[in-house]
N, C-alpha and C. Protein backbone atom coordinates (compact mmCIF):
# COMPACT_ATOMS: atom_id res chain seq x y z
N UNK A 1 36.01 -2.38 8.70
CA UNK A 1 35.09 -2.28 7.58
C UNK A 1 34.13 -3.46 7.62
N UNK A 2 32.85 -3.28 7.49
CA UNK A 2 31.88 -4.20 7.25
C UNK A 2 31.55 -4.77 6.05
N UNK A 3 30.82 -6.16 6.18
CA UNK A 3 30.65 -6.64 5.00
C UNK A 3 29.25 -5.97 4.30
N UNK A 4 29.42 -6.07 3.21
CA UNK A 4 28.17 -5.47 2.66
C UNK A 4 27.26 -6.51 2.63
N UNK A 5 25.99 -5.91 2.72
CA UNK A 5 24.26 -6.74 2.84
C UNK A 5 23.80 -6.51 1.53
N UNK A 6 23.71 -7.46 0.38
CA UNK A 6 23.27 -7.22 -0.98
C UNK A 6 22.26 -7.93 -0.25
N UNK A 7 21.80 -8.01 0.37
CA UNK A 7 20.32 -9.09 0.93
C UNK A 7 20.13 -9.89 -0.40
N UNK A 8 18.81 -9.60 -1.02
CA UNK A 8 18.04 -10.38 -2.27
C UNK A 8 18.87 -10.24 -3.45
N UNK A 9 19.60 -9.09 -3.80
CA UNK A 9 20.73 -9.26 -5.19
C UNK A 9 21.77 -10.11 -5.15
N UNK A 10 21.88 -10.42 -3.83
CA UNK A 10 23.20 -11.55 -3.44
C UNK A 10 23.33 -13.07 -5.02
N UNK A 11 22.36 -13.33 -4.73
CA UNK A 11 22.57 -14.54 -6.07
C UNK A 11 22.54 -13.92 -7.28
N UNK A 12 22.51 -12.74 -7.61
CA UNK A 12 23.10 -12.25 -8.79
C UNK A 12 24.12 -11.88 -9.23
N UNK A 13 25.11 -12.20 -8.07
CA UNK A 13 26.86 -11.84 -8.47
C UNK A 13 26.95 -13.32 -9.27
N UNK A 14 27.69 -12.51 -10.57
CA UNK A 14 28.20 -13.92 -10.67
C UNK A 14 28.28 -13.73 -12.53
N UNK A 15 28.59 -14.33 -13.35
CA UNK A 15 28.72 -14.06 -14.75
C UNK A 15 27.57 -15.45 -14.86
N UNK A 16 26.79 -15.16 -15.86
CA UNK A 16 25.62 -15.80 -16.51
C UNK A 16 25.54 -16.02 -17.67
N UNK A 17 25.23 -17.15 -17.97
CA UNK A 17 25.28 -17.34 -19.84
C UNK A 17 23.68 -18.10 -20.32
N UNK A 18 23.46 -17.53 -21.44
CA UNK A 18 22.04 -18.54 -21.17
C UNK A 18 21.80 -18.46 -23.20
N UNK A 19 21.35 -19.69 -23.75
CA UNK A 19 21.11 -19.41 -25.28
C UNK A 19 19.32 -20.11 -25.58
N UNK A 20 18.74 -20.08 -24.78
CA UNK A 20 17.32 -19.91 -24.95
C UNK A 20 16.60 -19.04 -25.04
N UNK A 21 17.00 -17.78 -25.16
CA UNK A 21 16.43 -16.07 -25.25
C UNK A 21 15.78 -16.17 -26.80
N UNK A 22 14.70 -15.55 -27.00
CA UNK A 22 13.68 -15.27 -27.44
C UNK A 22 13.16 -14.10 -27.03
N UNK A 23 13.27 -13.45 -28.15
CA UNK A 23 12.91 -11.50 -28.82
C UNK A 23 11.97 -11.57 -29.43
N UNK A 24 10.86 -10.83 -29.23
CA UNK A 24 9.45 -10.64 -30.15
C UNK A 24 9.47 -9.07 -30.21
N UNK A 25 10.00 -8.88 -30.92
CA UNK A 25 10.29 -7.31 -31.62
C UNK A 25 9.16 -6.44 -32.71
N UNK A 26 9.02 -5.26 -32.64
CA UNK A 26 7.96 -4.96 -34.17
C UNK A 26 8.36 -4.75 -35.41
N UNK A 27 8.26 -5.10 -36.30
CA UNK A 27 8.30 -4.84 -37.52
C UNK A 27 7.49 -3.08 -38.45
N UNK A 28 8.82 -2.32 -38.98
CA UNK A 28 7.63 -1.39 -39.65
C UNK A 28 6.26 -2.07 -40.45
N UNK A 29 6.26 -2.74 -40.94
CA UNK A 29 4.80 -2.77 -41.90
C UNK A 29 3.82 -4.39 -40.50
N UNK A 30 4.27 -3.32 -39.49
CA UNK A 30 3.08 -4.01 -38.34
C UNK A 30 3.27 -5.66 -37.71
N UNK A 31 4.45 -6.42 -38.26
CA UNK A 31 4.43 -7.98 -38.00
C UNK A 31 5.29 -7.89 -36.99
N UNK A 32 5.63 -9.37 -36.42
CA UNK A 32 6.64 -9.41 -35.68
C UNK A 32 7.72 -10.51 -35.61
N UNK A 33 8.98 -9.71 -35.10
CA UNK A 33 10.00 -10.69 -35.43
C UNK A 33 10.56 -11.66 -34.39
N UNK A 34 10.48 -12.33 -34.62
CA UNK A 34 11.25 -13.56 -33.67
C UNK A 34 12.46 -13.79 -33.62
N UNK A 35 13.25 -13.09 -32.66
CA UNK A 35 14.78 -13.29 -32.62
C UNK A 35 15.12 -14.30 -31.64
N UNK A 36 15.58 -15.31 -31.66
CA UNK A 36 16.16 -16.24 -30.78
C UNK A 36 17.63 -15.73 -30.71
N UNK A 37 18.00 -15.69 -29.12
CA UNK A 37 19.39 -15.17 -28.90
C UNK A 37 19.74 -15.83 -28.05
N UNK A 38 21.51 -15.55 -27.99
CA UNK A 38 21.80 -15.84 -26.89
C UNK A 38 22.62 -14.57 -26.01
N UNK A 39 23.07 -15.08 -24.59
CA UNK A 39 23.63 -13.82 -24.15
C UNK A 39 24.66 -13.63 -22.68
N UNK A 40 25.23 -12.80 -22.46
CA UNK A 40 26.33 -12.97 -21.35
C UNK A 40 25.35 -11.63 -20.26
N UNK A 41 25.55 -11.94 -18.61
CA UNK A 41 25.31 -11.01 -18.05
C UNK A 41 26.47 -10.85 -17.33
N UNK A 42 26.75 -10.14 -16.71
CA UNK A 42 28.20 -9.82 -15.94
C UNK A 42 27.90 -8.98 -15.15
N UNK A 43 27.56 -9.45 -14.21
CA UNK A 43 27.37 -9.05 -12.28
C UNK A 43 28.29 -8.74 -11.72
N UNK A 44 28.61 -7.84 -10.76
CA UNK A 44 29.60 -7.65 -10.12
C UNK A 44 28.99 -6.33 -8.94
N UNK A 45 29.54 -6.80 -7.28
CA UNK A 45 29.24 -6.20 -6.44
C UNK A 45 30.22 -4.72 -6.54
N UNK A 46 29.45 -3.62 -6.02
CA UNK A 46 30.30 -2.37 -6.14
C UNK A 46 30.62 -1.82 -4.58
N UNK A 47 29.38 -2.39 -3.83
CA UNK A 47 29.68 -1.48 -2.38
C UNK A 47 28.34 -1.19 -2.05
N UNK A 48 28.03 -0.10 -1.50
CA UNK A 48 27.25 0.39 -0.79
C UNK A 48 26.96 2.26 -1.27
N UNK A 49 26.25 2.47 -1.82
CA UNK A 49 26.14 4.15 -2.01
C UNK A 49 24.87 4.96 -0.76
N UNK A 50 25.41 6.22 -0.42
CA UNK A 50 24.35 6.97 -0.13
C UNK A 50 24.19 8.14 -0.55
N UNK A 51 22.72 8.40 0.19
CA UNK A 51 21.86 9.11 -0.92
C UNK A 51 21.64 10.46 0.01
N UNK A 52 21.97 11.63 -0.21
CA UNK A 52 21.85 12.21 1.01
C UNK A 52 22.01 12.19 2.66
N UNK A 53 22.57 11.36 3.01
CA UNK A 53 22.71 10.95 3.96
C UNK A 53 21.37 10.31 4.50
N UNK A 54 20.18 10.05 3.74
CA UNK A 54 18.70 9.49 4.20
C UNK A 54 18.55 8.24 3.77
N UNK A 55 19.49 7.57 3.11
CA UNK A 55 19.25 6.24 2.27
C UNK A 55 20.53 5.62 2.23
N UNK A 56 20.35 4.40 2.43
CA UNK A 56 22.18 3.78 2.02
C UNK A 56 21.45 2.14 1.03
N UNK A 57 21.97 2.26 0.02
CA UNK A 57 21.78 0.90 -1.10
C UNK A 57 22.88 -0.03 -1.06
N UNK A 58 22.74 -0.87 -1.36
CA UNK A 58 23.74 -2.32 -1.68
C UNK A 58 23.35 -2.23 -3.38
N UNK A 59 24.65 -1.89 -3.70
CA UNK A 59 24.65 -1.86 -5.28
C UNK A 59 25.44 -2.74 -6.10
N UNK A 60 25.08 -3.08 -6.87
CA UNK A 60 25.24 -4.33 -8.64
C UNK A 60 25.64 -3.56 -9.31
N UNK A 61 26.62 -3.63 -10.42
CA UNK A 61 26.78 -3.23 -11.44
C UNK A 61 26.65 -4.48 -12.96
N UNK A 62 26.08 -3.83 -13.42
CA UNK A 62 26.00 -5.03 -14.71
C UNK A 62 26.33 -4.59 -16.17
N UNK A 63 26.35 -5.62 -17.34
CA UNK A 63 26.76 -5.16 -18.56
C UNK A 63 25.90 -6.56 -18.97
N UNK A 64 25.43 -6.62 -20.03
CA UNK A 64 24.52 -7.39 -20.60
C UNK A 64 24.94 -7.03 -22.34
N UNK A 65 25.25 -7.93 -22.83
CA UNK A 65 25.43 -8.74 -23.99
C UNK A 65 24.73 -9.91 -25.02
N UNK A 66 23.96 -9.57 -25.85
CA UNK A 66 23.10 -10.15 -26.49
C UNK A 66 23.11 -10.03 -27.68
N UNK A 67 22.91 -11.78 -28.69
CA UNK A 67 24.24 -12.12 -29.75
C UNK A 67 22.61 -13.10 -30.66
N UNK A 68 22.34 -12.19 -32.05
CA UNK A 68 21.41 -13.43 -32.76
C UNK A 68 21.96 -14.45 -32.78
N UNK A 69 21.25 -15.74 -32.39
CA UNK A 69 21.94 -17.28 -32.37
C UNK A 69 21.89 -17.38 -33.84
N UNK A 70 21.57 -16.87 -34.86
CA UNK A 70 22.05 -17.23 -36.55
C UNK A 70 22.54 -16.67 -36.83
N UNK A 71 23.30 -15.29 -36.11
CA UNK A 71 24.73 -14.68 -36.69
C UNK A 71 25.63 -14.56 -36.07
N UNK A 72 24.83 -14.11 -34.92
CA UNK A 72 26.57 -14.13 -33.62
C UNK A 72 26.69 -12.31 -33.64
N UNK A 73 25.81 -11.92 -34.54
CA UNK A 73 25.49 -10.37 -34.05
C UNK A 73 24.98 -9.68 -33.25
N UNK A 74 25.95 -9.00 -32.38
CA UNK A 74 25.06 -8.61 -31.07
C UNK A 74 24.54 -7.38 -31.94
N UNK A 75 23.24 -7.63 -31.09
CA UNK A 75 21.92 -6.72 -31.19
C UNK A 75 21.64 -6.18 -29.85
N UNK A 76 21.93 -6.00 -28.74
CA UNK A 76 21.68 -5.15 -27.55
C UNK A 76 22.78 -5.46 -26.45
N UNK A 77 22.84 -4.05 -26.15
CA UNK A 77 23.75 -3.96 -25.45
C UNK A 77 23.33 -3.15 -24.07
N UNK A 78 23.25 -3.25 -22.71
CA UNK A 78 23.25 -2.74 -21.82
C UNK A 78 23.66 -2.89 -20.53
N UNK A 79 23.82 -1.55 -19.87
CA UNK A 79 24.31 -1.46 -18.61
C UNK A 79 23.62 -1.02 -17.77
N UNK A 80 23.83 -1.20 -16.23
CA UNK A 80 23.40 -0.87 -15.57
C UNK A 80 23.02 -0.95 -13.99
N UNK A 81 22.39 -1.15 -12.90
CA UNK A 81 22.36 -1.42 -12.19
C UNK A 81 21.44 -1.91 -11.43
N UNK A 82 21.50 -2.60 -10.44
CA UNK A 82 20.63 -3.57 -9.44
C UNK A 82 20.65 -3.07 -8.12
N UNK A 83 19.57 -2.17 -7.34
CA UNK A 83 20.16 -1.46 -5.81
C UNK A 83 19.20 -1.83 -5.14
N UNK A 84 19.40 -2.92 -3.80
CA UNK A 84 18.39 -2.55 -2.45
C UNK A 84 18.74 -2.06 -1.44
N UNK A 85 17.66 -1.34 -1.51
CA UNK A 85 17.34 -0.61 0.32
C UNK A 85 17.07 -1.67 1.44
N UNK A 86 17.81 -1.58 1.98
CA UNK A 86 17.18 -2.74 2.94
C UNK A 86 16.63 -1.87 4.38
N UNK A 87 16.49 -0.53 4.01
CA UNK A 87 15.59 -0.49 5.60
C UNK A 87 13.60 -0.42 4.93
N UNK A 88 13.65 -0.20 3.35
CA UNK A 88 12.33 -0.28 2.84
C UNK A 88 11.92 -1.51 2.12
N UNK A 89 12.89 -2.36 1.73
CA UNK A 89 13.03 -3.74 0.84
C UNK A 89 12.62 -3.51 -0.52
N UNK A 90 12.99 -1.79 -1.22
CA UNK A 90 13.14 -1.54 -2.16
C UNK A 90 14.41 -2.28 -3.33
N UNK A 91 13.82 -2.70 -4.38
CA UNK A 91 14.75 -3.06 -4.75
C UNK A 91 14.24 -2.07 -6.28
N UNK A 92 15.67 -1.67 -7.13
CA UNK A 92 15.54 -1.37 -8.40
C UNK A 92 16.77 -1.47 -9.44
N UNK A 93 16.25 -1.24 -10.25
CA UNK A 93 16.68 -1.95 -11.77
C UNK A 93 16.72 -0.33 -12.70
N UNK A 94 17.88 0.25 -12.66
CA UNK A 94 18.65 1.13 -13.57
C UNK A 94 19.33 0.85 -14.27
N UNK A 95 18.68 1.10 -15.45
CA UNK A 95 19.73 0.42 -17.36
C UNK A 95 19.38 1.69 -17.86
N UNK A 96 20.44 1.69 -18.65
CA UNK A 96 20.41 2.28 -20.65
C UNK A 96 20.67 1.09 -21.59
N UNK A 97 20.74 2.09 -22.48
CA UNK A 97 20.70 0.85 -23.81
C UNK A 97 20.98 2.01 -24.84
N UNK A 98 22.29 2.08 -26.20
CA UNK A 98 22.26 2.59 -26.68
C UNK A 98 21.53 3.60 -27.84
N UNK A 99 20.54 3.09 -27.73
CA UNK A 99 19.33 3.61 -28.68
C UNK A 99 19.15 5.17 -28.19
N UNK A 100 19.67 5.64 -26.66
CA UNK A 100 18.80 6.87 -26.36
C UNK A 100 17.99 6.60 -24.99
N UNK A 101 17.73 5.27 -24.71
CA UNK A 101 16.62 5.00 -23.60
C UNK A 101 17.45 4.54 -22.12
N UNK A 102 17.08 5.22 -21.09
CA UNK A 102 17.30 4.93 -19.53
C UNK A 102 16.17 4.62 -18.77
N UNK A 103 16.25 3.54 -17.90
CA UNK A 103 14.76 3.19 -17.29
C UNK A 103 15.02 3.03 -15.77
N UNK A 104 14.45 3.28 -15.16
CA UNK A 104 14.21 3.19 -13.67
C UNK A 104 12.81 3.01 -13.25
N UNK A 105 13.46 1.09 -12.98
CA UNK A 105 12.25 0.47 -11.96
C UNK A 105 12.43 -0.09 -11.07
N UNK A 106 11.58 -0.01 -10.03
CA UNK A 106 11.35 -0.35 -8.81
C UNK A 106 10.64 -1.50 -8.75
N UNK A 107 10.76 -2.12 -7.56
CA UNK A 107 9.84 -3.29 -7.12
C UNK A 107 10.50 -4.14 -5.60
N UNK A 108 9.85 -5.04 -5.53
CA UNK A 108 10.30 -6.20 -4.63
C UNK A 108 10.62 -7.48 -4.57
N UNK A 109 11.44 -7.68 -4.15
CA UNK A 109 11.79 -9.01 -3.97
C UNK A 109 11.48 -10.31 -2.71
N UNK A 110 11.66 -11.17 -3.40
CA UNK A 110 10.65 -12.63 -2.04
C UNK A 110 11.94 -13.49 -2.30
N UNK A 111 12.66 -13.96 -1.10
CA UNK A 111 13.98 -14.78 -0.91
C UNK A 111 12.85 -16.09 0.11
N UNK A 112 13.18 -17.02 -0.64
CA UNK A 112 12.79 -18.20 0.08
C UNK A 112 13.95 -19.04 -0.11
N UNK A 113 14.60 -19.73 1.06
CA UNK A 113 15.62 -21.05 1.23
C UNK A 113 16.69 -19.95 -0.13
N UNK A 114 16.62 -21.34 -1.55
CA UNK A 114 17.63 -20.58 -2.77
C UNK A 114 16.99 -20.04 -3.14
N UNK A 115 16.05 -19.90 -3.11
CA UNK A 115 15.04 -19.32 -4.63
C UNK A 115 14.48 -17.61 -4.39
N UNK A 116 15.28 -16.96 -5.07
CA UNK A 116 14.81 -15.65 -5.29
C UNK A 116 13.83 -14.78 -5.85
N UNK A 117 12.77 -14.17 -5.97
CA UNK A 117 12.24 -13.55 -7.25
C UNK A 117 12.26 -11.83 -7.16
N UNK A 118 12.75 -11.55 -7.94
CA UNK A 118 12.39 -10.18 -8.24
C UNK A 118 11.39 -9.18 -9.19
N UNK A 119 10.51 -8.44 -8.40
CA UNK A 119 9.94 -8.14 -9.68
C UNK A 119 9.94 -6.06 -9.72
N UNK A 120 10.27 -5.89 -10.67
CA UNK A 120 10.11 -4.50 -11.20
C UNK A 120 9.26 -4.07 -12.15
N UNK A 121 8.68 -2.65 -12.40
CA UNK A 121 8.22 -2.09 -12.93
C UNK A 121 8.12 -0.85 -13.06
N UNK A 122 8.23 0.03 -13.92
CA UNK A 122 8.00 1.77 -14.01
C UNK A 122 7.00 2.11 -15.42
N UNK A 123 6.60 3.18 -15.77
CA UNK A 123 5.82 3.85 -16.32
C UNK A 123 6.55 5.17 -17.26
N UNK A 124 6.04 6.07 -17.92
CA UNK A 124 6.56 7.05 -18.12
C UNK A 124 6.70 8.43 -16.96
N UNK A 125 6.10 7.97 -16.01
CA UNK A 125 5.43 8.78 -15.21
C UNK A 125 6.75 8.78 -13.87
N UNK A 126 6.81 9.85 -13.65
CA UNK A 126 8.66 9.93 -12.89
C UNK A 126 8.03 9.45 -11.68
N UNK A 127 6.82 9.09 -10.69
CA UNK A 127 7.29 8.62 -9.52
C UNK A 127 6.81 7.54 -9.86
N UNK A 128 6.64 6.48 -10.64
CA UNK A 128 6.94 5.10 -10.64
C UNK A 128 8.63 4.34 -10.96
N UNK A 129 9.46 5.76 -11.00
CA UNK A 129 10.73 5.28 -11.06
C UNK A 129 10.71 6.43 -12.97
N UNK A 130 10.75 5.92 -13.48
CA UNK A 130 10.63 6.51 -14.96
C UNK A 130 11.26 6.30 -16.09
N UNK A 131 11.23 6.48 -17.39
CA UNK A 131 11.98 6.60 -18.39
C UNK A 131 12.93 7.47 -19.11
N UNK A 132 13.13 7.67 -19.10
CA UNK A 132 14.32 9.16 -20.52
C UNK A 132 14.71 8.50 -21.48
N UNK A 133 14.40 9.43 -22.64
CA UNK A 133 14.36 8.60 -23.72
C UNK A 133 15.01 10.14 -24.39
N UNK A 134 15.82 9.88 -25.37
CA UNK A 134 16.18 11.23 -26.63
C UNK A 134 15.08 11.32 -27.41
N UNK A 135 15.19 12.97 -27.85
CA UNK A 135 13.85 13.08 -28.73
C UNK A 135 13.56 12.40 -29.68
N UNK A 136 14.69 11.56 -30.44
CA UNK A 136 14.37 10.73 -31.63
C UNK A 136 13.50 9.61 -31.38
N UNK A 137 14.04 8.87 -30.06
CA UNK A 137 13.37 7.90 -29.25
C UNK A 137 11.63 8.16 -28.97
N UNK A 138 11.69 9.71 -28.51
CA UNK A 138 10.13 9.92 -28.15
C UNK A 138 9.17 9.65 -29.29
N UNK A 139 9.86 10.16 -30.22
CA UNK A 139 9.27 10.79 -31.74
C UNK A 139 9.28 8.97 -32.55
N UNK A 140 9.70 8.22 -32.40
CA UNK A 140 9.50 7.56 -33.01
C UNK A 140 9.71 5.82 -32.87
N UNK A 141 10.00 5.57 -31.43
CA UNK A 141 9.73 4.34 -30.73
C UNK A 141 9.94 4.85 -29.52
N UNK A 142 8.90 5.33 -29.15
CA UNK A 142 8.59 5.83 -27.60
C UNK A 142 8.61 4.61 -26.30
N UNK A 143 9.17 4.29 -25.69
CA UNK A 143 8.76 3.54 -24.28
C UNK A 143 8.13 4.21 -23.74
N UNK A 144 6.84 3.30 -23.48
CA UNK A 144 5.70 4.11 -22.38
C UNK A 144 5.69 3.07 -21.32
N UNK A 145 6.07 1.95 -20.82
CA UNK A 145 6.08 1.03 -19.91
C UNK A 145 7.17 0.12 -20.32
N UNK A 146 7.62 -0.86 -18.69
CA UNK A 146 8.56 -1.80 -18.59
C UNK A 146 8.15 -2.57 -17.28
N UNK A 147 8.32 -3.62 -17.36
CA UNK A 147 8.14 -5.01 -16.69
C UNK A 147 9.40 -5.94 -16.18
N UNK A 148 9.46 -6.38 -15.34
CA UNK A 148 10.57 -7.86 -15.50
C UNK A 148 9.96 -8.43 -14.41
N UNK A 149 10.86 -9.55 -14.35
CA UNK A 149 10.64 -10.96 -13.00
C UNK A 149 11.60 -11.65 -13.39
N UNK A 150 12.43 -11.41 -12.29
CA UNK A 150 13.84 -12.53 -12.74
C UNK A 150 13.19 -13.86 -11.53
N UNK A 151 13.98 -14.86 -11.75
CA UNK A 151 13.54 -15.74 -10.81
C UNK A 151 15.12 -16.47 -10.81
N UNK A 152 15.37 -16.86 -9.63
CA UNK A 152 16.87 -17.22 -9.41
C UNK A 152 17.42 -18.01 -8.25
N UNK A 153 17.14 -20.15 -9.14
CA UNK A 153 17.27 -20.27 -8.03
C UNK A 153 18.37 -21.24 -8.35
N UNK A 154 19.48 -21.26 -7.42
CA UNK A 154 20.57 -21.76 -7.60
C UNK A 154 21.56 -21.50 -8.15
N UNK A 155 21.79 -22.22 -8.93
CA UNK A 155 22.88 -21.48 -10.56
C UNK A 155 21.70 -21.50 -11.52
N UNK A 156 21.08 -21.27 -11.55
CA UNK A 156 19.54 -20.52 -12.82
C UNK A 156 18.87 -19.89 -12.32
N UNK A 157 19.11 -18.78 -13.65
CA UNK A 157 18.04 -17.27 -13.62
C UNK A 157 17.18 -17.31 -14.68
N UNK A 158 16.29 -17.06 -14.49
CA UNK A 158 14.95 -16.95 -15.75
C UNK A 158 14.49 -15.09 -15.89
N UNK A 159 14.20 -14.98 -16.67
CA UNK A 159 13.65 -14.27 -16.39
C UNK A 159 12.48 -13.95 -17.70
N UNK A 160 11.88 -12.63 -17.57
CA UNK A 160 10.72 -12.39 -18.63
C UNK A 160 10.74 -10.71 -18.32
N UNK A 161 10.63 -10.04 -19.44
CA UNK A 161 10.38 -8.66 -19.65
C UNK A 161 9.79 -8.13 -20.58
N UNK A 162 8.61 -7.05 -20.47
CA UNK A 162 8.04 -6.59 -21.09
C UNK A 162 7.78 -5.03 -21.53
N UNK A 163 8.24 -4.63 -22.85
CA UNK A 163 8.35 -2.86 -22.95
C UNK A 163 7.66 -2.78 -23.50
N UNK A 164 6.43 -1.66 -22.98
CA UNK A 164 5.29 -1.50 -24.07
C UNK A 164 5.92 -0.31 -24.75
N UNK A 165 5.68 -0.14 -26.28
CA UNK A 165 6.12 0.78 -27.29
C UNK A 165 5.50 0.94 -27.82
N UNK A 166 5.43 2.74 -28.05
CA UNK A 166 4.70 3.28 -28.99
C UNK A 166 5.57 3.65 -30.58
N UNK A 167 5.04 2.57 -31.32
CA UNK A 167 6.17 2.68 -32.63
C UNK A 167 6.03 2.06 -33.63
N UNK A 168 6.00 2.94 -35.23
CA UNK A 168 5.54 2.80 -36.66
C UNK A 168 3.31 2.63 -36.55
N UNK A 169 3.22 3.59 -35.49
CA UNK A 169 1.76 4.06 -35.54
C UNK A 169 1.01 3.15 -34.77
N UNK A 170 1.78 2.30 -34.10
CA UNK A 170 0.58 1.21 -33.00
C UNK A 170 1.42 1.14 -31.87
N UNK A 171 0.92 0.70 -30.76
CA UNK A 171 1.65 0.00 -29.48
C UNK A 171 1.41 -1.66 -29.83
N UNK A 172 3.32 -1.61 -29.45
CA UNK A 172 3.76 -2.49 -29.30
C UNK A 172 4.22 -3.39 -28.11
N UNK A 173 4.18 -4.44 -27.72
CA UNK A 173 4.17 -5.61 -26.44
C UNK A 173 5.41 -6.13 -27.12
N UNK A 174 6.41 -5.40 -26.86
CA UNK A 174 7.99 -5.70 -27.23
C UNK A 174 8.99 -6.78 -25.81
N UNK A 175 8.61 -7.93 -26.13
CA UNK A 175 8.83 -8.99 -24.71
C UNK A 175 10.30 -9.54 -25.06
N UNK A 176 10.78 -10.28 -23.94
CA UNK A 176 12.15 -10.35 -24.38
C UNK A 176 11.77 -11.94 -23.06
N UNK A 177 12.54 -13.06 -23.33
CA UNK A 177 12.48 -14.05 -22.10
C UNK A 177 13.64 -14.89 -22.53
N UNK A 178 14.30 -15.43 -21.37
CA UNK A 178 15.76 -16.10 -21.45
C UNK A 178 15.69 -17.05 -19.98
N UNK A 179 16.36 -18.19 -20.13
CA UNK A 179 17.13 -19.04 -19.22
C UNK A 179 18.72 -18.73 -19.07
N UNK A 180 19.57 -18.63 -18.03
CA UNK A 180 20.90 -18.66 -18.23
C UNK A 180 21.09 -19.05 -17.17
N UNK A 181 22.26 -19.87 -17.18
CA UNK A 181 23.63 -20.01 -16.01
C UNK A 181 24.43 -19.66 -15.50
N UNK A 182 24.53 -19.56 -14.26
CA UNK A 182 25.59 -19.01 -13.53
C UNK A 182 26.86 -20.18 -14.06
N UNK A 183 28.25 -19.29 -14.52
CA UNK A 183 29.24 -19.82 -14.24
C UNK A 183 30.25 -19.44 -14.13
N UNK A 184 30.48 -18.62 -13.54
CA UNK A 184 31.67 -17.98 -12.40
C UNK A 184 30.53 -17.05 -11.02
């Protein structure tokens, strides 16, 4: 049996903790809220999947945990996954999140010496990767776009993400950004 090639997800095994996260969320009557959080990620290698026999991925599994730093109430919860191709240097980023919403984005990654970056993105539009959302979701905080860039070098991951939303009659620039540590 061979070892598996997570190539560029390789520095993402690992459990992460980080309490500098900052949520800019919408408000119904149009304002916005500032949630400072903190939060756990939990990485873990799964193997290798294929895809028809035309594709073989190095796959992540994750669970993400996120806690208001003035209550200790988690407010989001998701799972999901991290897969590269390494004969295209596809890399992507498959989550849900209990609300109703699943996202699939794609992008690439740049490995220099430690320092990693990844960046993804999808649309509503199914070959940029895509969204699914439940009808309640469509009807009334729609995701029409998603963003990230993790950056990861050493034992620190940064990252920054951006969901544009259509929701309470305007689009919304619903951003989310965190520091955390690797420690396990």
């Amino acid at each position: 049996m061979s070892e598996i090639n997570y190539g560029p997800l390789t520095q993402l095994i690992g459990v992460w903790k980080g309490d500098k996260g900052k949520d800019i969320a919408p408000e119904p009557d149009g304002s916005e809220e500032d949630n400072a959080y903190f939060e756990t990620i939990t990485v873990e290698p799964i193997g290798d999947v294929s895809n028809a026999d035309a594709q073989t991925l190095a796959v992540l599994h994750y669970c993400q945990i996120v806690q208001r730093k003035q209550t200790g109430v988690v407010f989001h919860h998701q799972t999901g996954y991290w897969s590269w191709d390494a004969a295209t240097g596809v890399v992507t980023h498959s989550f849900s999140i209990p609300r109703g919403v699943t996202v699939v984005a794609c992008g690439k990654a740049k490995v220099e010496a430690d320092s990693t970056v990844i960046e993804v993105d999808t649309t509503e539009n199914p070959d940029s990767g895509g969204i699914a959302q439940s009808p309640f979701m469509q009807k009334s905080a729609k995701t029409t776009s998603f963003s990230q860039t993790l950056s990861i070098q050493g034992d620190l991951l940064r990252y920054q993400q951006m969901m544009v939303l259509d929701i309470y009659g305007k689009i919304f620039n619903h951003s989310d950004v965190n520091e955390l540590k690797k420690c396990l």
